[in-house]
PDB file of N, CA and C in Angstrom:
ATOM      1  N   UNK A   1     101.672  91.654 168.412  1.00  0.00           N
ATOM      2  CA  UNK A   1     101.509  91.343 167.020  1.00  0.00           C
ATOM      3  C   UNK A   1     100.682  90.073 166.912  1.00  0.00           C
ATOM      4  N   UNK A   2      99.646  90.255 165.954  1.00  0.00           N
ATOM      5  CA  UNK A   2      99.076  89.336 166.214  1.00  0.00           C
ATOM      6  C   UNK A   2      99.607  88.255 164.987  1.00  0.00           C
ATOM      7  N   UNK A   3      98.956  86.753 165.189  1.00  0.00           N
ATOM      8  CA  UNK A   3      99.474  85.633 164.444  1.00  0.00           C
ATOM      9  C   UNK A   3      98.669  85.319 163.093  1.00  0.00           C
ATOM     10  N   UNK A   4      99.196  84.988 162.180  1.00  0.00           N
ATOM     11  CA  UNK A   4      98.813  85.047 160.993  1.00  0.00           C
ATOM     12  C   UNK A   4      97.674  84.133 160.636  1.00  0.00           C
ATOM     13  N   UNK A   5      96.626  83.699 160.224  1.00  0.00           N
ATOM     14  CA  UNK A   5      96.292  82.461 160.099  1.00  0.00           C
ATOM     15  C   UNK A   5      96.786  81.601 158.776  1.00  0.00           C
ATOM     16  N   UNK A   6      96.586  80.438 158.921  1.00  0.00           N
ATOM     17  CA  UNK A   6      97.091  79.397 158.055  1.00  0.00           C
ATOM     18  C   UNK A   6      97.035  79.570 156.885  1.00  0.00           C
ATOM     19  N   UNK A   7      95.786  80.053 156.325  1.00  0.00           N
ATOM     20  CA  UNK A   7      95.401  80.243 154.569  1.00  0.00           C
ATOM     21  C   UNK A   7      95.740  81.291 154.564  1.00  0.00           C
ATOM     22  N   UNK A   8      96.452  82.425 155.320  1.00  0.00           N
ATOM     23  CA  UNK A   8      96.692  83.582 154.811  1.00  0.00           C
ATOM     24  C   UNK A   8      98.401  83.482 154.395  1.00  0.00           C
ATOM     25  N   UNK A   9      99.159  82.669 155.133  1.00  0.00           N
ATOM     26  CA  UNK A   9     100.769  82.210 154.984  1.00  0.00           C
ATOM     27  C   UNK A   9     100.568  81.147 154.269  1.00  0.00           C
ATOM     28  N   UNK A  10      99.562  80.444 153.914  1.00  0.00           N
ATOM     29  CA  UNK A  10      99.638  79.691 152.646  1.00  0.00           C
ATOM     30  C   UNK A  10     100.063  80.625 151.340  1.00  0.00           C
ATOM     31  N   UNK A  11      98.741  81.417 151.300  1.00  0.00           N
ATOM     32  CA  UNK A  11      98.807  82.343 150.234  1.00  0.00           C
ATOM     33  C   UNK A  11      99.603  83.186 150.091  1.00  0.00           C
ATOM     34  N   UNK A  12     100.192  83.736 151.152  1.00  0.00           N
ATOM     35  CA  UNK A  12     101.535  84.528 150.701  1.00  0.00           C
ATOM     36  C   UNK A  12     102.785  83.764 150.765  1.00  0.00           C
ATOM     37  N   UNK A  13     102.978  82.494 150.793  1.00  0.00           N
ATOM     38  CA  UNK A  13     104.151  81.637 150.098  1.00  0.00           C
ATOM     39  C   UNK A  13     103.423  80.506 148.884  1.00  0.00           C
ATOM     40  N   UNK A  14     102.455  80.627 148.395  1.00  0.00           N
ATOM     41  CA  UNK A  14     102.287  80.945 147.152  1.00  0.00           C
ATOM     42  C   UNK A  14     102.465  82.031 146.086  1.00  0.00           C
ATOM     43  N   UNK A  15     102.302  82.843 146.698  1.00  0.00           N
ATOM     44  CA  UNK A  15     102.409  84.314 146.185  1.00  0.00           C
ATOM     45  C   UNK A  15     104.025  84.401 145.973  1.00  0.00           C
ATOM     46  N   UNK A  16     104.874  84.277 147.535  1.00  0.00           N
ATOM     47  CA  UNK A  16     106.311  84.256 146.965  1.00  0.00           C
ATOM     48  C   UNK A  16     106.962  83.266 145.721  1.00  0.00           C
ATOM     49  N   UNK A  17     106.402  82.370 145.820  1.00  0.00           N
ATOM     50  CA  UNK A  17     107.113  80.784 144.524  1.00  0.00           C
ATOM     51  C   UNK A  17     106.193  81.334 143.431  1.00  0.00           C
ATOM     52  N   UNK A  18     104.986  81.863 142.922  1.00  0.00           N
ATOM     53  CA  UNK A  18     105.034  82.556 141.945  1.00  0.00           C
ATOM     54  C   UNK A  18     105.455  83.498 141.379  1.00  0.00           C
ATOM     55  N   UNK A  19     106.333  84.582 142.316  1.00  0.00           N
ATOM     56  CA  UNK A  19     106.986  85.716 141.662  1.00  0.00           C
ATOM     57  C   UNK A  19     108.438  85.774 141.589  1.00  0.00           C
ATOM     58  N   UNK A  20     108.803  84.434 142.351  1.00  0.00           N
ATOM     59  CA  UNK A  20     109.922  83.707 142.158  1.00  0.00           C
ATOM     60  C   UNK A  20     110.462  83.060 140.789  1.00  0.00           C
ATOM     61  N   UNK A  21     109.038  82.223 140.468  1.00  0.00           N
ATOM     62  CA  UNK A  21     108.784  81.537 139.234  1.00  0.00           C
ATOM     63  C   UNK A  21     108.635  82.752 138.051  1.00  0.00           C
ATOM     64  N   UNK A  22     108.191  83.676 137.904  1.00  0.00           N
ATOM     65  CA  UNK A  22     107.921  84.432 137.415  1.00  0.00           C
ATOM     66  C   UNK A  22     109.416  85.212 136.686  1.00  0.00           C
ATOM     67  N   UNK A  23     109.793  85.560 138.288  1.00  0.00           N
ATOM     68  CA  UNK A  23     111.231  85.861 137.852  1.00  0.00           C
ATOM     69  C   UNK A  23     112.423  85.657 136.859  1.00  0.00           C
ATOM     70  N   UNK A  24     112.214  84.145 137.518  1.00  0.00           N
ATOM     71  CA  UNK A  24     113.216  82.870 136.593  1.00  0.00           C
ATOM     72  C   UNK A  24     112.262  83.016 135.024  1.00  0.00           C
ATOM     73  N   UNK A  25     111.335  83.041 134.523  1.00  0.00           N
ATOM     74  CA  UNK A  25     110.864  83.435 133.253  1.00  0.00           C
ATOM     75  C   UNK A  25     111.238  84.613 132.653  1.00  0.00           C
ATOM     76  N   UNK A  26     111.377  85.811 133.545  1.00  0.00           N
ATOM     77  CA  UNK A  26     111.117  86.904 133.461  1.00  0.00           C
ATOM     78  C   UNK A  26     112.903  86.420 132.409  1.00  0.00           C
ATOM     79  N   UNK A  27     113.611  86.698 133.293  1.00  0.00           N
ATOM     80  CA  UNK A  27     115.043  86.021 133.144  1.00  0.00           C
ATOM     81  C   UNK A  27     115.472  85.232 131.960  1.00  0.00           C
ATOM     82  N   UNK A  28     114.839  84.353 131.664  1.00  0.00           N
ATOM     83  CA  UNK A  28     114.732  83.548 130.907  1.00  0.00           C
ATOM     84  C   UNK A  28     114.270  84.143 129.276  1.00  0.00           C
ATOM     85  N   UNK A  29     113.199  84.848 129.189  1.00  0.00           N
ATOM     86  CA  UNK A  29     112.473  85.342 128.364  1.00  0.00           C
ATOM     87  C   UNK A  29     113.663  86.773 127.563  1.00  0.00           C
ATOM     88  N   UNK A  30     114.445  86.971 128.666  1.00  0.00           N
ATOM     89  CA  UNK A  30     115.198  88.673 128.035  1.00  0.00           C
ATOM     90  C   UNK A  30     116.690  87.964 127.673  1.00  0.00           C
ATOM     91  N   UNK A  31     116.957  86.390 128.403  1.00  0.00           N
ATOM     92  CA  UNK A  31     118.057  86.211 127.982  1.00  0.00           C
ATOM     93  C   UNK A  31     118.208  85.411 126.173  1.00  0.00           C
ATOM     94  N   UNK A  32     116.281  85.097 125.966  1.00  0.00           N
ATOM     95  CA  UNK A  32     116.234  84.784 124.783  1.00  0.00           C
ATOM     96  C   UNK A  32     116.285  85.713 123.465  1.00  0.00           C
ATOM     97  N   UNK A  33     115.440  87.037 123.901  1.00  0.00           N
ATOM     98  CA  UNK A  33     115.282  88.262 123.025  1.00  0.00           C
ATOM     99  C   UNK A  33     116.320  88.655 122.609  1.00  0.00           C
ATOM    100  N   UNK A  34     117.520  89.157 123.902  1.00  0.00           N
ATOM    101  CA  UNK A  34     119.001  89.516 123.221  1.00  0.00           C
ATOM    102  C   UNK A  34     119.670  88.549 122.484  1.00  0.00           C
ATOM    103  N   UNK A  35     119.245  87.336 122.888  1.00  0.00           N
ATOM    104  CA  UNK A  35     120.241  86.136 121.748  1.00  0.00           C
ATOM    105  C   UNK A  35     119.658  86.604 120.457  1.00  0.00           C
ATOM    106  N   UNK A  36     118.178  86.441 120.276  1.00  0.00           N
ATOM    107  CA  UNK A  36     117.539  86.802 118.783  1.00  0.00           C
ATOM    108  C   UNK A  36     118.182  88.134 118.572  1.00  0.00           C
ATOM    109  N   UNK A  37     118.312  89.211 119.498  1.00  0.00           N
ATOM    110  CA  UNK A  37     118.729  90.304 119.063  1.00  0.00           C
ATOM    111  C   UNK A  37     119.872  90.097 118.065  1.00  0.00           C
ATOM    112  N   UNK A  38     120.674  89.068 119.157  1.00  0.00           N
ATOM    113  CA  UNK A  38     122.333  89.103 118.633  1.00  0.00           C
ATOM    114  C   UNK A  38     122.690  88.480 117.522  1.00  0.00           C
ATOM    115  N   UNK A  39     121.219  87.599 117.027  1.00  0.00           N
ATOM    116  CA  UNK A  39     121.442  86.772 115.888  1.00  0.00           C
ATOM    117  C   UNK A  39     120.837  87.617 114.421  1.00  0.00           C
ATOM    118  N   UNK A  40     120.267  88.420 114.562  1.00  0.00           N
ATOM    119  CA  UNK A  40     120.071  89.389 113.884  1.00  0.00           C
ATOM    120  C   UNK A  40     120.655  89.975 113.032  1.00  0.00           C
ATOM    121  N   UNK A  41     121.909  90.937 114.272  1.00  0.00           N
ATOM    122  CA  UNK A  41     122.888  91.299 114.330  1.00  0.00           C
ATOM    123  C   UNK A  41     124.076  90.855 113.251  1.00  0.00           C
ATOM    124  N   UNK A  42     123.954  89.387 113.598  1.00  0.00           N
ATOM    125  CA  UNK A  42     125.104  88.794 112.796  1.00  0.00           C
ATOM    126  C   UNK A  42     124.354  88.397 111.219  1.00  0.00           C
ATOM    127  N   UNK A  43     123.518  88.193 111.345  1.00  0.00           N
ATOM    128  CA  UNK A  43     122.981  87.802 109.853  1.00  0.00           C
ATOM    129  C   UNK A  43     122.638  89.222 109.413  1.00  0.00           C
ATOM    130  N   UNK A  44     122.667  89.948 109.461  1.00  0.00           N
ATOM    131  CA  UNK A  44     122.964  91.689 109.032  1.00  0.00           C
ATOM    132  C   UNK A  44     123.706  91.963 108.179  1.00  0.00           C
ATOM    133  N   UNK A  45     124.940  91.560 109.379  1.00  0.00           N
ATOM    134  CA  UNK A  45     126.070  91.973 109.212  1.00  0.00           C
ATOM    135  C   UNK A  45     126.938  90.735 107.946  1.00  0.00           C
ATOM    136  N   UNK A  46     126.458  89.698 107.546  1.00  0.00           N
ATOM    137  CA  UNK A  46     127.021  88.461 107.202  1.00  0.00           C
ATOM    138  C   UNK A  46     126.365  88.464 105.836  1.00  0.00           C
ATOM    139  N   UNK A  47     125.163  88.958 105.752  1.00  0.00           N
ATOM    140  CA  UNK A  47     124.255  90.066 104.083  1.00  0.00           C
ATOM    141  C   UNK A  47     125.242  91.044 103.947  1.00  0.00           C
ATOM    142  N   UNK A  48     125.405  92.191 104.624  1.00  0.00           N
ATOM    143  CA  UNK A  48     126.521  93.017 104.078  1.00  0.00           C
ATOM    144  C   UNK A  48     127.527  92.514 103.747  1.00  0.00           C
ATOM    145  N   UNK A  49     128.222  92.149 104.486  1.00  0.00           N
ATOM    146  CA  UNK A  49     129.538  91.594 104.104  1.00  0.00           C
ATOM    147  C   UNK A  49     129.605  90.151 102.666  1.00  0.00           C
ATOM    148  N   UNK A  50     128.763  89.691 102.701  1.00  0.00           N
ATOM    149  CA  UNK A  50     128.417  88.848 101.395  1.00  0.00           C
ATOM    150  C   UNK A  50     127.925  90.215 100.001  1.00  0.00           C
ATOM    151  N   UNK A  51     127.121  90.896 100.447  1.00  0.00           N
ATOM    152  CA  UNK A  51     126.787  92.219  99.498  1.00  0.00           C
ATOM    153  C   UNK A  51     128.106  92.772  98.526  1.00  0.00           C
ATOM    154  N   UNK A  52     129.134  93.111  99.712  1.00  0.00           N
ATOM    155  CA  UNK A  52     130.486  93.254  99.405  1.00  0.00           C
ATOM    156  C   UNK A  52     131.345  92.907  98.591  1.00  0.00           C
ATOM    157  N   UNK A  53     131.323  91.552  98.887  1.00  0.00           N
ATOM    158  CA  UNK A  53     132.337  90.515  98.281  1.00  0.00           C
ATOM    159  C   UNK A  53     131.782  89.753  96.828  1.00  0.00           C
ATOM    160  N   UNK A  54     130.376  90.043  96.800  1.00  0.00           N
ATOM    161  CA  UNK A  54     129.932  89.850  95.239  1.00  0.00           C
ATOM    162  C   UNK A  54     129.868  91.157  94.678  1.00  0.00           C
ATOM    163  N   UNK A  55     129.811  92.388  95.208  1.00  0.00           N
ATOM    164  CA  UNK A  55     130.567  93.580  94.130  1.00  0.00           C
ATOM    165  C   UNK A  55     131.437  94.070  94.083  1.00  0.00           C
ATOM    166  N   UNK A  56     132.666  93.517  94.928  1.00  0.00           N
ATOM    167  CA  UNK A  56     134.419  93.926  94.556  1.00  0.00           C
ATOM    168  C   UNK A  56     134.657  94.212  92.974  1.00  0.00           C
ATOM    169  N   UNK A  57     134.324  92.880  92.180  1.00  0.00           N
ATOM    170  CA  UNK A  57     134.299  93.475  90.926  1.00  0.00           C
ATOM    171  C   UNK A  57     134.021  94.316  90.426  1.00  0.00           C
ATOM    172  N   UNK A  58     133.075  95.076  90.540  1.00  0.00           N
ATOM    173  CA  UNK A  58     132.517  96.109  90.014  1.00  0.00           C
ATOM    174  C   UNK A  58     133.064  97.548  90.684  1.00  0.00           C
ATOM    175  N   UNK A  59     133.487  97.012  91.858  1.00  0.00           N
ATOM    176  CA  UNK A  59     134.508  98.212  92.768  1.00  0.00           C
ATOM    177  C   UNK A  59     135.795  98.084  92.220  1.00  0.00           C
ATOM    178  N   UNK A  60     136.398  97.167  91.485  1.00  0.00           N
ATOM    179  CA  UNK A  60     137.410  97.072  91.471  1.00  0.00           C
ATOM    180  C   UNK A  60     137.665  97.429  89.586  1.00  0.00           C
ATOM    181  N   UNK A  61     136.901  97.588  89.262  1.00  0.00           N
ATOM    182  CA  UNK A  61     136.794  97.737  87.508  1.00  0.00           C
ATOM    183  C   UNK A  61     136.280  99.316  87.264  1.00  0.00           C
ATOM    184  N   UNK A  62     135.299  99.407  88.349  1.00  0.00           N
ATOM    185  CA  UNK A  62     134.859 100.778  87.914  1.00  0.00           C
ATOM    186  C   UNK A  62     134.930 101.799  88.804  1.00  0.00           C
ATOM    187  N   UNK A  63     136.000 101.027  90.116  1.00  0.00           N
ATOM    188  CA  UNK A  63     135.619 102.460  91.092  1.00  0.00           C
ATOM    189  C   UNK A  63     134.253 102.516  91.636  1.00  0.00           C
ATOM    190  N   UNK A  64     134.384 103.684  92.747  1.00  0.00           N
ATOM    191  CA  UNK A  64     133.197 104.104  93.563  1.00  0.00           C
ATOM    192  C   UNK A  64     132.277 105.156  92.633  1.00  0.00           C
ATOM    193  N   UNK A  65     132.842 105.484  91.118  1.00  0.00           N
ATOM    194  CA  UNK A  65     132.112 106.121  90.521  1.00  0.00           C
ATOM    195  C   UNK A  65     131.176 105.133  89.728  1.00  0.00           C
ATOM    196  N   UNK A  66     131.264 104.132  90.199  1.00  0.00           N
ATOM    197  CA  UNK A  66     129.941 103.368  89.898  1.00  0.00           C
ATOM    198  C   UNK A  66     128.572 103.727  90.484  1.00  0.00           C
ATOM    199  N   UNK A  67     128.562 104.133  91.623  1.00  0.00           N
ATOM    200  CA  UNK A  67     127.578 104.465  92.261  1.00  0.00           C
ATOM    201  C   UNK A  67     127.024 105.294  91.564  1.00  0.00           C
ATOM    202  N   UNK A  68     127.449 106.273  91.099  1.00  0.00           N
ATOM    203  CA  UNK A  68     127.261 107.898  90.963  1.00  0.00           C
ATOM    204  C   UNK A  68     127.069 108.054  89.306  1.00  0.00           C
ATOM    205  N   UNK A  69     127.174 106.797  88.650  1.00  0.00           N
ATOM    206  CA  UNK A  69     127.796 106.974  87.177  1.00  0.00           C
ATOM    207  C   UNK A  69     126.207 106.513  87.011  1.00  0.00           C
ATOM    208  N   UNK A  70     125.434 107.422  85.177  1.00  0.00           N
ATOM    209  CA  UNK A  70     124.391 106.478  84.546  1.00  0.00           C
ATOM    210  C   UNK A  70     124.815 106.317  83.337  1.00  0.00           C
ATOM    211  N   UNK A  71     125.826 105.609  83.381  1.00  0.00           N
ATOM    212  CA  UNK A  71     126.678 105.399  81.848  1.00  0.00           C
ATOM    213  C   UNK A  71     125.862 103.598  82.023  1.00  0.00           C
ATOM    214  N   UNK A  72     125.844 102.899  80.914  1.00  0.00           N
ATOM    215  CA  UNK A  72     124.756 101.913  81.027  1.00  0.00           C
ATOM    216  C   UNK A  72     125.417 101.205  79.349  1.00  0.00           C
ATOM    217  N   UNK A  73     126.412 100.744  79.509  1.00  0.00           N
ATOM    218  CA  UNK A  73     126.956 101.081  77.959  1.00  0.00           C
ATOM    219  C   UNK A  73     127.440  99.293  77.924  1.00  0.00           C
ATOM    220  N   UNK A  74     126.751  98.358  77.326  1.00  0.00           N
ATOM    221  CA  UNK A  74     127.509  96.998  77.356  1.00  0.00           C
ATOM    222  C   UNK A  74     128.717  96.794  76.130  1.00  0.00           C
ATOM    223  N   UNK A  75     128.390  97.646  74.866  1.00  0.00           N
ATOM    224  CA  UNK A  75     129.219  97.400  73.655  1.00  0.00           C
ATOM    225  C   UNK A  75     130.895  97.811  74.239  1.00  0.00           C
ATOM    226  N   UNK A  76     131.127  98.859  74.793  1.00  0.00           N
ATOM    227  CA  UNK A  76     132.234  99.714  75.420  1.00  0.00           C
ATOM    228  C   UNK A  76     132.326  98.936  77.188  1.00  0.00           C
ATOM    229  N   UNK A  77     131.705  98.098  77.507  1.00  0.00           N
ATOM    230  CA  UNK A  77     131.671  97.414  78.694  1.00  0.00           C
ATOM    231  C   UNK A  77     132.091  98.905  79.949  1.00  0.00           C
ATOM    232  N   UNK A  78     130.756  99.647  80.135  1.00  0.00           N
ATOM    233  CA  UNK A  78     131.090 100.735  80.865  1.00  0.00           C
ATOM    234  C   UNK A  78     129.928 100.769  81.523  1.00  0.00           C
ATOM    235  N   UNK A  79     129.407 100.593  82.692  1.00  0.00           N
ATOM    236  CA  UNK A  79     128.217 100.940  84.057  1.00  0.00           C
ATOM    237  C   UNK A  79     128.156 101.445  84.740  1.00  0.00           C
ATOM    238  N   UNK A  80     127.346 102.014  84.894  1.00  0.00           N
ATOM    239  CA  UNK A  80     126.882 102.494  86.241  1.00  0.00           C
ATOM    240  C   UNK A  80     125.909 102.574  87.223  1.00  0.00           C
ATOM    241  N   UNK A  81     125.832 102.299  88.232  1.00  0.00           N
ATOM    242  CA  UNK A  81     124.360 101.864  88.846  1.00  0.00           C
ATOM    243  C   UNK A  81     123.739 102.909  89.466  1.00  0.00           C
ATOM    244  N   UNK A  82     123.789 104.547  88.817  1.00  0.00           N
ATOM    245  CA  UNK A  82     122.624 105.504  89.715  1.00  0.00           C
ATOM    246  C   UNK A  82     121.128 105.094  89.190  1.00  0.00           C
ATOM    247  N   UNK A  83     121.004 104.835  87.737  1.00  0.00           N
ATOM    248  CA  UNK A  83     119.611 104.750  87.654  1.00  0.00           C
ATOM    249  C   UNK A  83     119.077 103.593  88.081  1.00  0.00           C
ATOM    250  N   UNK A  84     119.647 102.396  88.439  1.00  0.00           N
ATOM    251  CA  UNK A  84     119.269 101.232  89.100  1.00  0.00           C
ATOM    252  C   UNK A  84     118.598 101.808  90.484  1.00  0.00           C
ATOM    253  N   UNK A  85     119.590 102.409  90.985  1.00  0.00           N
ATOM    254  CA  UNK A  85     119.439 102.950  92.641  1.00  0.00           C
ATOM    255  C   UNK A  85     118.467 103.760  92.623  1.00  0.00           C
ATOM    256  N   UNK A  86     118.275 104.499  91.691  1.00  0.00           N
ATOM    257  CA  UNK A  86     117.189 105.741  91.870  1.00  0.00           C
ATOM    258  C   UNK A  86     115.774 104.919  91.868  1.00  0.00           C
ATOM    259  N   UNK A  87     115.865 103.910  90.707  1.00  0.00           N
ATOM    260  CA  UNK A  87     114.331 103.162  90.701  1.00  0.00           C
ATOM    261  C   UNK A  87     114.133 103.052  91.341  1.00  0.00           C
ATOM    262  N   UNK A  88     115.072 101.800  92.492  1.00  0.00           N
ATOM    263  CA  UNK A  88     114.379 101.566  93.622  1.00  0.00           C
ATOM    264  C   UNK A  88     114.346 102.270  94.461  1.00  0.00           C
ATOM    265  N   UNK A  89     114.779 103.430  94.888  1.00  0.00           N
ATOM    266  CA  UNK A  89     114.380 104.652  95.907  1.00  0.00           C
ATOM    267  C   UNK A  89     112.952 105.363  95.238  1.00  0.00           C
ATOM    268  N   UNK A  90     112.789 105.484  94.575  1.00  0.00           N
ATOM    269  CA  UNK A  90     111.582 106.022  93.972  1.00  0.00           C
ATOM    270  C   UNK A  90     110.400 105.391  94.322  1.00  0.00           C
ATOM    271  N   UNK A  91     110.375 103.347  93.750  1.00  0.00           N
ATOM    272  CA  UNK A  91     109.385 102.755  94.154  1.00  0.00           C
ATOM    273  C   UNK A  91     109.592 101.988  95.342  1.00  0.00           C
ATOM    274  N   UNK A  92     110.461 102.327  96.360  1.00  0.00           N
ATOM    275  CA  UNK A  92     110.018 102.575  97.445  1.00  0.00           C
ATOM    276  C   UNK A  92     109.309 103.337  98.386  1.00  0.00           C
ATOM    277  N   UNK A  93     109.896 105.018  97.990  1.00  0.00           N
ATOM    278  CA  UNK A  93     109.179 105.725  97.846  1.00  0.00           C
ATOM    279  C   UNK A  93     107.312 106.049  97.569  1.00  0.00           C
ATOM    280  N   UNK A  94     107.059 105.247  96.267  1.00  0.00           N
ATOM    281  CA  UNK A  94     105.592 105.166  96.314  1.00  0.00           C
ATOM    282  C   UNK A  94     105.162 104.342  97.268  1.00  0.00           C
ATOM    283  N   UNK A  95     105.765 103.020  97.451  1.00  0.00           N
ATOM    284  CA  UNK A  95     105.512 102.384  98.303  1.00  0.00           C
ATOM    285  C   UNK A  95     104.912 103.129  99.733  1.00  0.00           C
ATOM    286  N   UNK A  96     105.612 103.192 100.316  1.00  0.00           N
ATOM    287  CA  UNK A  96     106.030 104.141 101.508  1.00  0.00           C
ATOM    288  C   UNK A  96     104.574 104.854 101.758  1.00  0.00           C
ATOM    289  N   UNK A  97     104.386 105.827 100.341  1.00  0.00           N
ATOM    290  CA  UNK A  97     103.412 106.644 100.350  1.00  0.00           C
ATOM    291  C   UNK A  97     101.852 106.399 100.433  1.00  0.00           C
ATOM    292  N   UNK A  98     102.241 104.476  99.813  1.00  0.00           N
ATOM    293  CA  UNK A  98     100.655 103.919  99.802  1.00  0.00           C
ATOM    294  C   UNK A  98     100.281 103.305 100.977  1.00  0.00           C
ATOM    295  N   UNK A  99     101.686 102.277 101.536  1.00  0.00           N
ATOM    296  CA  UNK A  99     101.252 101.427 102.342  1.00  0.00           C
ATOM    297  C   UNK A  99     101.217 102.385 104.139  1.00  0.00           C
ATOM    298  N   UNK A 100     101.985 103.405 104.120  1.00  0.00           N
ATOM    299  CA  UNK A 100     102.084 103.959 105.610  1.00  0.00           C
ATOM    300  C   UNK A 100     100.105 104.511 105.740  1.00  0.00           C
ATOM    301  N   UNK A 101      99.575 104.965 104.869  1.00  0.00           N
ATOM    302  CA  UNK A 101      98.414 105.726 105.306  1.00  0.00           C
ATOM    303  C   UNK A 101      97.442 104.096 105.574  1.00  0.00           C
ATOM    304  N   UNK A 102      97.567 103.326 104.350  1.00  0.00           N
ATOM    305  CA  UNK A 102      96.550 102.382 104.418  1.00  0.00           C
ATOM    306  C   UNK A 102      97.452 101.097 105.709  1.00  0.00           C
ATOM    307  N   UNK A 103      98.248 101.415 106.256  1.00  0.00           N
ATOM    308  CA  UNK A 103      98.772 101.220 107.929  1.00  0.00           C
ATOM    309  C   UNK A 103      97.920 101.719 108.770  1.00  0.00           C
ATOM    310  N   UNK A 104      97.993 102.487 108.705  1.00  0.00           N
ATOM    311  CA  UNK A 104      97.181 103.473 110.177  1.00  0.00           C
ATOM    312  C   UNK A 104      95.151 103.470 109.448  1.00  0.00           C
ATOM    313  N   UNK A 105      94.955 102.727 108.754  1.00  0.00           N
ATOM    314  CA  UNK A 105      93.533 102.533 108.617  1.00  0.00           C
ATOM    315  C   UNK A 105      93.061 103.650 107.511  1.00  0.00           C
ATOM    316  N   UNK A 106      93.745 104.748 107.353  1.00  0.00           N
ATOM    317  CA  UNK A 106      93.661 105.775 106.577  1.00  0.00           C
ATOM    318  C   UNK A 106      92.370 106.149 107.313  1.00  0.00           C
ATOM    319  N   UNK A 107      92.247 106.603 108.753  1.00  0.00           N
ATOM    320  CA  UNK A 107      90.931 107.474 108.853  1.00  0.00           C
ATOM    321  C   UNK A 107      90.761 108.606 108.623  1.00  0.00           C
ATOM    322  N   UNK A 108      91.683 109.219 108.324  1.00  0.00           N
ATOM    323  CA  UNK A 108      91.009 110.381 107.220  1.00  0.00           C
ATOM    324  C   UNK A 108      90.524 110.387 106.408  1.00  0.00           C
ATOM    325  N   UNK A 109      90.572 109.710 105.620  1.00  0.00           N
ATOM    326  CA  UNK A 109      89.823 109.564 104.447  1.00  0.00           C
ATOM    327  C   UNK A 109      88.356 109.215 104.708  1.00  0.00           C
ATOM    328  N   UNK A 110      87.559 109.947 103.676  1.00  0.00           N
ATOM    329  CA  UNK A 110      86.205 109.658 103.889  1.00  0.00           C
ATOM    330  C   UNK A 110      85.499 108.473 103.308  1.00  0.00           C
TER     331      UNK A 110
END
């Protein structure tokens, strides 16, 4: 077997402490992503749960047939939030319809 020369075991223990170094980043870099993941996660979950707790009232006065109800009545103090919900599914909806094509560049279009 023959013997290595000098700049060639230089360079391959350079080569090792960079993919060493690399590593420890590598490492470093995925243990940051899942934290952001996990912080995400909790501020998600901490909007819902705040979502919640400012419409108990309205769960608690009108039931889950609030959702479902388009009674809209302030004199008789009686609501319901489908046509609220529908708007914004709708103009999201357009949304959706304008911004996904002019996303992708719209090359179809001539």
């Amino acid at each position: 077997m023959a013997a290595q020369s000098p700049t060639l075991m230089t360079t391959t223990l350079a080569a090792d402490e960079r993919n060493a170094r690399d590593a420890r980043a590598d490492g470093l870099f995925r243990k940051l992503v899942a934290a952001a993941a996990f912080f995400v996660l909790i501020a998600l979950t901490g909007a819902a749960l705040s979502m919640l707790w400012g419409g108990r009232d309205a769960f608690t006065t009108f039931g889950f047939k609030f959702l479902y109800s388009t009674d809209w009545d302030a004199v008789n103090l009686k609501f319901g939030a489908l046509v609220p919900i529908y708007g914004t599914l709708v103009t999201a909806l357009i949304a959706m319809l304008i911004a996904v094509p002019v996303s992708f560049g719209a090359w179809w279009l001539p």
